[in-house]
C-alpha atoms as a PDB file:
ATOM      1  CA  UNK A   1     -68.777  34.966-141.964  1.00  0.00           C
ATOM      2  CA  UNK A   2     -66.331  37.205-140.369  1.00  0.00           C
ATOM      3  CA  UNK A   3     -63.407  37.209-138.559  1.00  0.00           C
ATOM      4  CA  UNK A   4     -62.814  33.764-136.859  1.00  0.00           C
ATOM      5  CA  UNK A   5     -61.277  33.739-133.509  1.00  0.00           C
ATOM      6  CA  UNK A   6     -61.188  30.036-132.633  1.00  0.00           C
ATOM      7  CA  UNK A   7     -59.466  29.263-136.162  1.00  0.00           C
ATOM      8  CA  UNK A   8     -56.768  31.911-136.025  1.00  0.00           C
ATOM      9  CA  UNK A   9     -52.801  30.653-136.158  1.00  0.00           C
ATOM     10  CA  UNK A  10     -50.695  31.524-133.480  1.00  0.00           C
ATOM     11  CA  UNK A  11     -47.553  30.791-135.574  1.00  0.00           C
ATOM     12  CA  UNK A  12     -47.142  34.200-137.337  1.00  0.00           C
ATOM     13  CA  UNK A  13     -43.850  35.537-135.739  1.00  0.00           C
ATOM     14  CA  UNK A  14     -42.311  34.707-132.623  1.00  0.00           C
ATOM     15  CA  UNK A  15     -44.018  32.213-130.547  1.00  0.00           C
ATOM     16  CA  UNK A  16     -46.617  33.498-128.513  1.00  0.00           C
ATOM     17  CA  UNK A  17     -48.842  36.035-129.294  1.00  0.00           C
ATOM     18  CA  UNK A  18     -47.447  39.163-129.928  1.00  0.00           C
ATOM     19  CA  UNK A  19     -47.506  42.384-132.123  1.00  0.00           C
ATOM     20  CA  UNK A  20     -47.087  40.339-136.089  1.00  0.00           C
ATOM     21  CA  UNK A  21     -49.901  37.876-134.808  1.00  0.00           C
ATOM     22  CA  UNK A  22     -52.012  41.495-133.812  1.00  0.00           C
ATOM     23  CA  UNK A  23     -51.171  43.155-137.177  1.00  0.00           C
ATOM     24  CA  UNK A  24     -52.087  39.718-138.759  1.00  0.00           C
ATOM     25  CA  UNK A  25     -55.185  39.320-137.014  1.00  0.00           C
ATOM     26  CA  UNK A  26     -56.290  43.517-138.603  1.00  0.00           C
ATOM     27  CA  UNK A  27     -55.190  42.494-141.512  1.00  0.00           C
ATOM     28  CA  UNK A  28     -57.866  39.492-141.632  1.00  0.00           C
ATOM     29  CA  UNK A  29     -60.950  41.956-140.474  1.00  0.00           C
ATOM     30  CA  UNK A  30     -60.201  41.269-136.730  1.00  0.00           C
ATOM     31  CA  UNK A  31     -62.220  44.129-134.858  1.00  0.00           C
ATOM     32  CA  UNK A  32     -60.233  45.341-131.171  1.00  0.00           C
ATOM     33  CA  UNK A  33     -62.572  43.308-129.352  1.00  0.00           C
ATOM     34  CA  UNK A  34     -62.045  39.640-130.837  1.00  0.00           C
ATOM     35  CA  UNK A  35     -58.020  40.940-130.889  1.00  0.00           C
ATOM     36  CA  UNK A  36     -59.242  40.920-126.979  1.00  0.00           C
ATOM     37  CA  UNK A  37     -60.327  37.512-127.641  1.00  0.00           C
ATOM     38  CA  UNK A  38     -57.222  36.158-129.340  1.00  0.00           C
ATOM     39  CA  UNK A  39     -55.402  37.458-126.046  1.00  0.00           C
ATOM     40  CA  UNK A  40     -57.980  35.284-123.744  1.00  0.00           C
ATOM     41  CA  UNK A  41     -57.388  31.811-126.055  1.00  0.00           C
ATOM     42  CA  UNK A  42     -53.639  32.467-126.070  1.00  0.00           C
ATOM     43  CA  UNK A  43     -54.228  32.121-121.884  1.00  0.00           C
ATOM     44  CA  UNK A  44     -56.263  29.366-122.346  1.00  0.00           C
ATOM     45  CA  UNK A  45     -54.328  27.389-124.774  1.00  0.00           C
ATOM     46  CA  UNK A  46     -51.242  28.587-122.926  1.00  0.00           C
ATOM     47  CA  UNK A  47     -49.701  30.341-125.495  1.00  0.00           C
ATOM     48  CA  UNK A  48     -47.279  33.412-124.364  1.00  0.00           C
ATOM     49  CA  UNK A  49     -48.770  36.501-124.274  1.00  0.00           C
ATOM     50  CA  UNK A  50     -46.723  38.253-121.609  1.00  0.00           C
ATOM     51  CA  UNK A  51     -45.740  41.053-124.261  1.00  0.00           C
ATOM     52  CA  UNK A  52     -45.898  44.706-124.673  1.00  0.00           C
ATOM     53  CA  UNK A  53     -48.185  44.305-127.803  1.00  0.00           C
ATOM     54  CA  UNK A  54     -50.263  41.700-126.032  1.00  0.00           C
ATOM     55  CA  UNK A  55     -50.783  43.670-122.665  1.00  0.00           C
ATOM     56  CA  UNK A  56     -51.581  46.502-124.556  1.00  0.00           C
ATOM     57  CA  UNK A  57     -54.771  44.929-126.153  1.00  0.00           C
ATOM     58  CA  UNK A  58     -55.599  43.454-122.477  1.00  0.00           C
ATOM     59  CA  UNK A  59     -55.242  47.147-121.278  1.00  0.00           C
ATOM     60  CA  UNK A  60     -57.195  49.209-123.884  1.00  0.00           C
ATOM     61  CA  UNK A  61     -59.203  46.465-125.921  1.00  0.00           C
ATOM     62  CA  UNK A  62     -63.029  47.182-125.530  1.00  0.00           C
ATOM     63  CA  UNK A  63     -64.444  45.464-122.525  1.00  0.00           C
ATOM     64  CA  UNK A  64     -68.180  44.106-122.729  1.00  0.00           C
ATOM     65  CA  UNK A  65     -70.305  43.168-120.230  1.00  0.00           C
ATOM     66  CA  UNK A  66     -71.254  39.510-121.572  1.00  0.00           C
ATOM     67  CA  UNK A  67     -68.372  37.115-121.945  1.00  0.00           C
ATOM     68  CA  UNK A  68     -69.317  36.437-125.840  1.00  0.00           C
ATOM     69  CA  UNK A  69     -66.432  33.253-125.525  1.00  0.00           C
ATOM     70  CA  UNK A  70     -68.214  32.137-122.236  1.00  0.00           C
ATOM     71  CA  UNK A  71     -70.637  29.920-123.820  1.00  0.00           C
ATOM     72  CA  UNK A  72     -70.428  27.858-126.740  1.00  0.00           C
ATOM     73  CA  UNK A  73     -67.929  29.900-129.740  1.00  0.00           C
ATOM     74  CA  UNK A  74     -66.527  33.190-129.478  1.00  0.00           C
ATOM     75  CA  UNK A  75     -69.207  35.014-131.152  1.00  0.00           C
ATOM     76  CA  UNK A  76     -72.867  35.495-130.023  1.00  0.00           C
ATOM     77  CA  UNK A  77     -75.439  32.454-130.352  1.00  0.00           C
ATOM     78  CA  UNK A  78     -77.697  30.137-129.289  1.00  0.00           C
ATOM     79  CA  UNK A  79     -75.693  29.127-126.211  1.00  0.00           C
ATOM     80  CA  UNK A  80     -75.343  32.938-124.939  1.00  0.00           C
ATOM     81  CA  UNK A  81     -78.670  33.296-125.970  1.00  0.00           C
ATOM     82  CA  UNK A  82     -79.883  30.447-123.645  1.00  0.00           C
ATOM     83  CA  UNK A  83     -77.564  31.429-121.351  1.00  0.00           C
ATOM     84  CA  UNK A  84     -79.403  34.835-120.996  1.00  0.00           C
ATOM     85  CA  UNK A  85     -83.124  34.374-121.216  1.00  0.00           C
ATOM     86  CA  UNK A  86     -84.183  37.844-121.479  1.00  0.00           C
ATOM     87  CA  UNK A  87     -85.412  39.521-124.108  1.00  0.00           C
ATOM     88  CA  UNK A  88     -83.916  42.814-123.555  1.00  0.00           C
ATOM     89  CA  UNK A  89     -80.554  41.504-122.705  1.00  0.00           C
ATOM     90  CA  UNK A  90     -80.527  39.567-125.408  1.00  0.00           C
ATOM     91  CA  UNK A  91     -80.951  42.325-127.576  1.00  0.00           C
ATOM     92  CA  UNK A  92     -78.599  44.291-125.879  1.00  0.00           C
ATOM     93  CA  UNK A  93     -75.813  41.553-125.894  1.00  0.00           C
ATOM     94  CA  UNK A  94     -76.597  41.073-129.970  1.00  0.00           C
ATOM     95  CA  UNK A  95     -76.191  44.747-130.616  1.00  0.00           C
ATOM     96  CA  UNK A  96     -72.782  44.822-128.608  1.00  0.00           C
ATOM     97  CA  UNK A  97     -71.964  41.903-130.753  1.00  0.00           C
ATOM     98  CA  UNK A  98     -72.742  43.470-134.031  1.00  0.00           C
ATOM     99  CA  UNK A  99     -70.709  46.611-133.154  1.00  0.00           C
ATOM    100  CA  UNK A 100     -67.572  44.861-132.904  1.00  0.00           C
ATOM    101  CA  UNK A 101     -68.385  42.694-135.905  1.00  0.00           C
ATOM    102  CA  UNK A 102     -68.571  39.449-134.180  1.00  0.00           C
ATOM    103  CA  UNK A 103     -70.399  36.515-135.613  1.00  0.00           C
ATOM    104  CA  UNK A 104     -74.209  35.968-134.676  1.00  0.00           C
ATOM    105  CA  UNK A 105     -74.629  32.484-134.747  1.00  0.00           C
ATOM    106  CA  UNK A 106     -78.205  31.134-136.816  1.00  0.00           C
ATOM    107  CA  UNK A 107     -81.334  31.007-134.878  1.00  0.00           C
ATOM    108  CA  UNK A 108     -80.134  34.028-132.805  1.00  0.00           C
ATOM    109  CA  UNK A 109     -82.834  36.336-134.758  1.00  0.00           C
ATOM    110  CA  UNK A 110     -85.322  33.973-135.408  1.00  0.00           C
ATOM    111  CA  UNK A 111     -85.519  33.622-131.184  1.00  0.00           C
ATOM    112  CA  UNK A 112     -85.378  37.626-130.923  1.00  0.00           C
ATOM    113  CA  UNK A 113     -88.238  37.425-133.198  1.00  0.00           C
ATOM    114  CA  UNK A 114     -90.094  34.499-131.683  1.00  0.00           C
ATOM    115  CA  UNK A 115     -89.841  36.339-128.600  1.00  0.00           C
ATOM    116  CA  UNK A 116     -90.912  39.808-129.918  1.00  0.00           C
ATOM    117  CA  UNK A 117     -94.014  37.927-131.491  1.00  0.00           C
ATOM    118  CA  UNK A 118     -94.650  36.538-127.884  1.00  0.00           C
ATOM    119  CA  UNK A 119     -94.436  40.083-126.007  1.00  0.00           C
ATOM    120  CA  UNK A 120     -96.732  41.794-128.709  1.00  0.00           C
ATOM    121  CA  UNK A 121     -99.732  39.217-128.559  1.00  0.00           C
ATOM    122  CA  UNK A 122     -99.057  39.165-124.701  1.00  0.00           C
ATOM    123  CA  UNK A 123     -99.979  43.386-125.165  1.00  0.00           C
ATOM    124  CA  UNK A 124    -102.495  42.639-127.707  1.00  0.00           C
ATOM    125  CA  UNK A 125    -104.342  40.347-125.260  1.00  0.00           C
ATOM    126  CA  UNK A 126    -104.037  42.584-122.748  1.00  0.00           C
ATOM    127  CA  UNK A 127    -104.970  45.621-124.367  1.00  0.00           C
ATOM    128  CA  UNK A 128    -108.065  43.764-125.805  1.00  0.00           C
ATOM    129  CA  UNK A 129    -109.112  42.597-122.039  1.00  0.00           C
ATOM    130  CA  UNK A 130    -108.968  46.348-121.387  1.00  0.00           C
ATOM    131  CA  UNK A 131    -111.344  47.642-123.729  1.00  0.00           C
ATOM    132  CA  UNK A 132    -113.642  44.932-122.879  1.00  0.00           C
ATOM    133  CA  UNK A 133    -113.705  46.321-119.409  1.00  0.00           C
ATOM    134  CA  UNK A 134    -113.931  49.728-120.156  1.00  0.00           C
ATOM    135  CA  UNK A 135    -116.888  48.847-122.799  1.00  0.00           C
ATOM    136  CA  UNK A 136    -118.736  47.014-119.535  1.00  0.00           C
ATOM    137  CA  UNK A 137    -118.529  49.865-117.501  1.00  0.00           C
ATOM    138  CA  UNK A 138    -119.850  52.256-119.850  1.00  0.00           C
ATOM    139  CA  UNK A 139    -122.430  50.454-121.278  1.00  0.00           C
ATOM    140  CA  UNK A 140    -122.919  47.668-118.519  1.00  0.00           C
ATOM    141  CA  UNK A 141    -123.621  43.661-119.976  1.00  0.00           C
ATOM    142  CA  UNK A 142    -126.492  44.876-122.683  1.00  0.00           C
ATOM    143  CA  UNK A 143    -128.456  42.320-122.212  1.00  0.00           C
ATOM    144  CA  UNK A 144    -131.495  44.419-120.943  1.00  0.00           C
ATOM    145  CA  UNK A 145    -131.634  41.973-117.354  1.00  0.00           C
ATOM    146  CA  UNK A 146    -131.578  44.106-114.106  1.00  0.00           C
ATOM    147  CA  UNK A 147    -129.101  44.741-112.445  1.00  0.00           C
ATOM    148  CA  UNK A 148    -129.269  42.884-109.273  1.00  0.00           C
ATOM    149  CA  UNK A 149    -127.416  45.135-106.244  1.00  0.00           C
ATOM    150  CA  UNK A 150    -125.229  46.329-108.783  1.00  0.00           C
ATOM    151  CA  UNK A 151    -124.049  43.133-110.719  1.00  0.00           C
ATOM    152  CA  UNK A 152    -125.166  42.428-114.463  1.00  0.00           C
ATOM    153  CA  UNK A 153    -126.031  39.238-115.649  1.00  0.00           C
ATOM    154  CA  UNK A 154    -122.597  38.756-116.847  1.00  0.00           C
ATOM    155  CA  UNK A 155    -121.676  38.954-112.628  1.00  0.00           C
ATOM    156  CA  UNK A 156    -119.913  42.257-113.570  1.00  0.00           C
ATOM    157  CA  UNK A 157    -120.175  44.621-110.928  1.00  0.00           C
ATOM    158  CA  UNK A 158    -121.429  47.994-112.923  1.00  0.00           C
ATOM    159  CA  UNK A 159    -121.999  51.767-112.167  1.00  0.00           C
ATOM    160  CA  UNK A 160    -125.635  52.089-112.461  1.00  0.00           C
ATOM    161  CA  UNK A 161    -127.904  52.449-109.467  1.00  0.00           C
ATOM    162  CA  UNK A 162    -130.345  49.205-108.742  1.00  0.00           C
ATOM    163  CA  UNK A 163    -133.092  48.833-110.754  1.00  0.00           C
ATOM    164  CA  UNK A 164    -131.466  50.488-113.794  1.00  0.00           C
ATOM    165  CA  UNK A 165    -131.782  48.771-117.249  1.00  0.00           C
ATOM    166  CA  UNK A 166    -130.879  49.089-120.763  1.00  0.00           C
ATOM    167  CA  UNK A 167    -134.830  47.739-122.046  1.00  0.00           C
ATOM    168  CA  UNK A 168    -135.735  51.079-123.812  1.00  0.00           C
ATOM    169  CA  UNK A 169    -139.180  49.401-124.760  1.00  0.00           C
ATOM    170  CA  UNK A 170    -138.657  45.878-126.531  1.00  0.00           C
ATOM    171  CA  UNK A 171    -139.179  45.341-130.043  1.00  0.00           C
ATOM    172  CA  UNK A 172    -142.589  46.779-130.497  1.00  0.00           C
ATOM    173  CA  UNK A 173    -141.728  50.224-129.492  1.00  0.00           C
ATOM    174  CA  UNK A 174    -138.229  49.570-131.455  1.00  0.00           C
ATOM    175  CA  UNK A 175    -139.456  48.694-134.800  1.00  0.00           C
ATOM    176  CA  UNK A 176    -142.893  50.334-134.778  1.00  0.00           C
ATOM    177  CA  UNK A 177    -145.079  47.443-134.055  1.00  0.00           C
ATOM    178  CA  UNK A 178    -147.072  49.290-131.150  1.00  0.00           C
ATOM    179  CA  UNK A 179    -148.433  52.045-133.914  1.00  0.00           C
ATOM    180  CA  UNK A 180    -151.760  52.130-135.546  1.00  0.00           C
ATOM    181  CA  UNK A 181    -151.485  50.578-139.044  1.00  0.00           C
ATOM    182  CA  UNK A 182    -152.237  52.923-141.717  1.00  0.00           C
ATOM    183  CA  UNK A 183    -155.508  52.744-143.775  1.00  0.00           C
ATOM    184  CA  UNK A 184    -155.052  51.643-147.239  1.00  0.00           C
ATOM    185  CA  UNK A 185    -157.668  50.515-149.651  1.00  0.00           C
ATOM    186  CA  UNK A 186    -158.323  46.337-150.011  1.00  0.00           C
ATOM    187  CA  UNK A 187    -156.942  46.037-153.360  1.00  0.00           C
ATOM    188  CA  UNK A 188    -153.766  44.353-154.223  1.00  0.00           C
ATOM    189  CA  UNK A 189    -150.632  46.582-154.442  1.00  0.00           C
ATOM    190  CA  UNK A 190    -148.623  45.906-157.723  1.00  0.00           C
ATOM    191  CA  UNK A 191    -145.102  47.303-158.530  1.00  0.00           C
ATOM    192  CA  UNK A 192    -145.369  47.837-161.691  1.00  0.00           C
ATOM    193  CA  UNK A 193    -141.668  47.442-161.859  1.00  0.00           C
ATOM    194  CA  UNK A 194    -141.389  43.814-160.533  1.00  0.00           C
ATOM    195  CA  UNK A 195    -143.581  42.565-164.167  1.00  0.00           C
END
């Protein structure tokens, strides 16, 4: 775990927060942003800040565009991610987080993944529902029924004319059953490699 804004002591210094408890908060892996964040707690817990040192972080400090201390801790989890909903802005949100080293809560990536699972079935489905309607309109139901004013037996409307069907014959012309038999002699046929 990294840097850890809501745990960080004010009493480094002068009271307040000022440039020693800035240097301090460096020194312990702070990155600009959660330095940002040590300047919003100091408001909230009504702790001095009115400083050069300390308006100089409001001032220049990165600004995101998700308050990461908003909901729940002041890193990024469950609570933003609620919060948010989306998918994408999740994502986006995380990444921010990550940049400026701030602590992903648990179950943050296991939702991004959840989610990602969710959207890729959803195009999986619908890719798959596609090709099934392409493959009826180039080939029609198969079934070898008429097509009644241009419906299949399936009730899919297809691009043949009426009267158009896919029986090329039945199984007599398929598998040779409508040809003279050949003439053999009576006598039994023996493979001599089956004794």
């Amino acid at each position: 775990m990294g840097f850890d804004v809501g745990r960080f002591d004010f009493n480094i210094g002068r009271p307040g927060f000022g440039k020693k408890d800035i240097a301090a908060a460096r020194g312990q892996g702070a990155s600009e942003y959660q330095i940002r964040q040590l300047y919003q707690r100091a408001g909230r817990e009504g702790i001095f800040r009115g400083n050069k040192h300390a308006q100089e972080i409001q001032r220049n400090a990165p600004r995101p565009e998700w308050n990461y201390g908003g909901h729940g801790y002041w890193g990024f989890g469950m609570k933003d991610v609620n919060a948010i909903g989306d998918l994408d802005t999740v994502k986006r949100h995380r990444d921010w987080a990550v940049q400026n080293r701030l602590n992903i809560g648990s179950g943050v990536s296991d939702w991004i993944s959840g989610e990602e699972r969710k959207v890729w079935q959803a195009q999986q489905d619908e890719l798959m529902q596609q090709m099934m309607i392409e493959q009826q309109q180039q080939d029609g139901s198969q079934t070898g029924a008429r097509n009644i004013n241009n419906y299949s037996a399936t009730g899919l409307q297809t691009p043949r004319p009426e009267g158009w069907d896919l029986n090329t014959g039945g199984t007599s012309a398929a598998f040779g059953r409508g040809k003279p038999k050949p003439k053999t002699a009576g006598s039994l046929a023996i493979n001599s490699v089956t004794l």
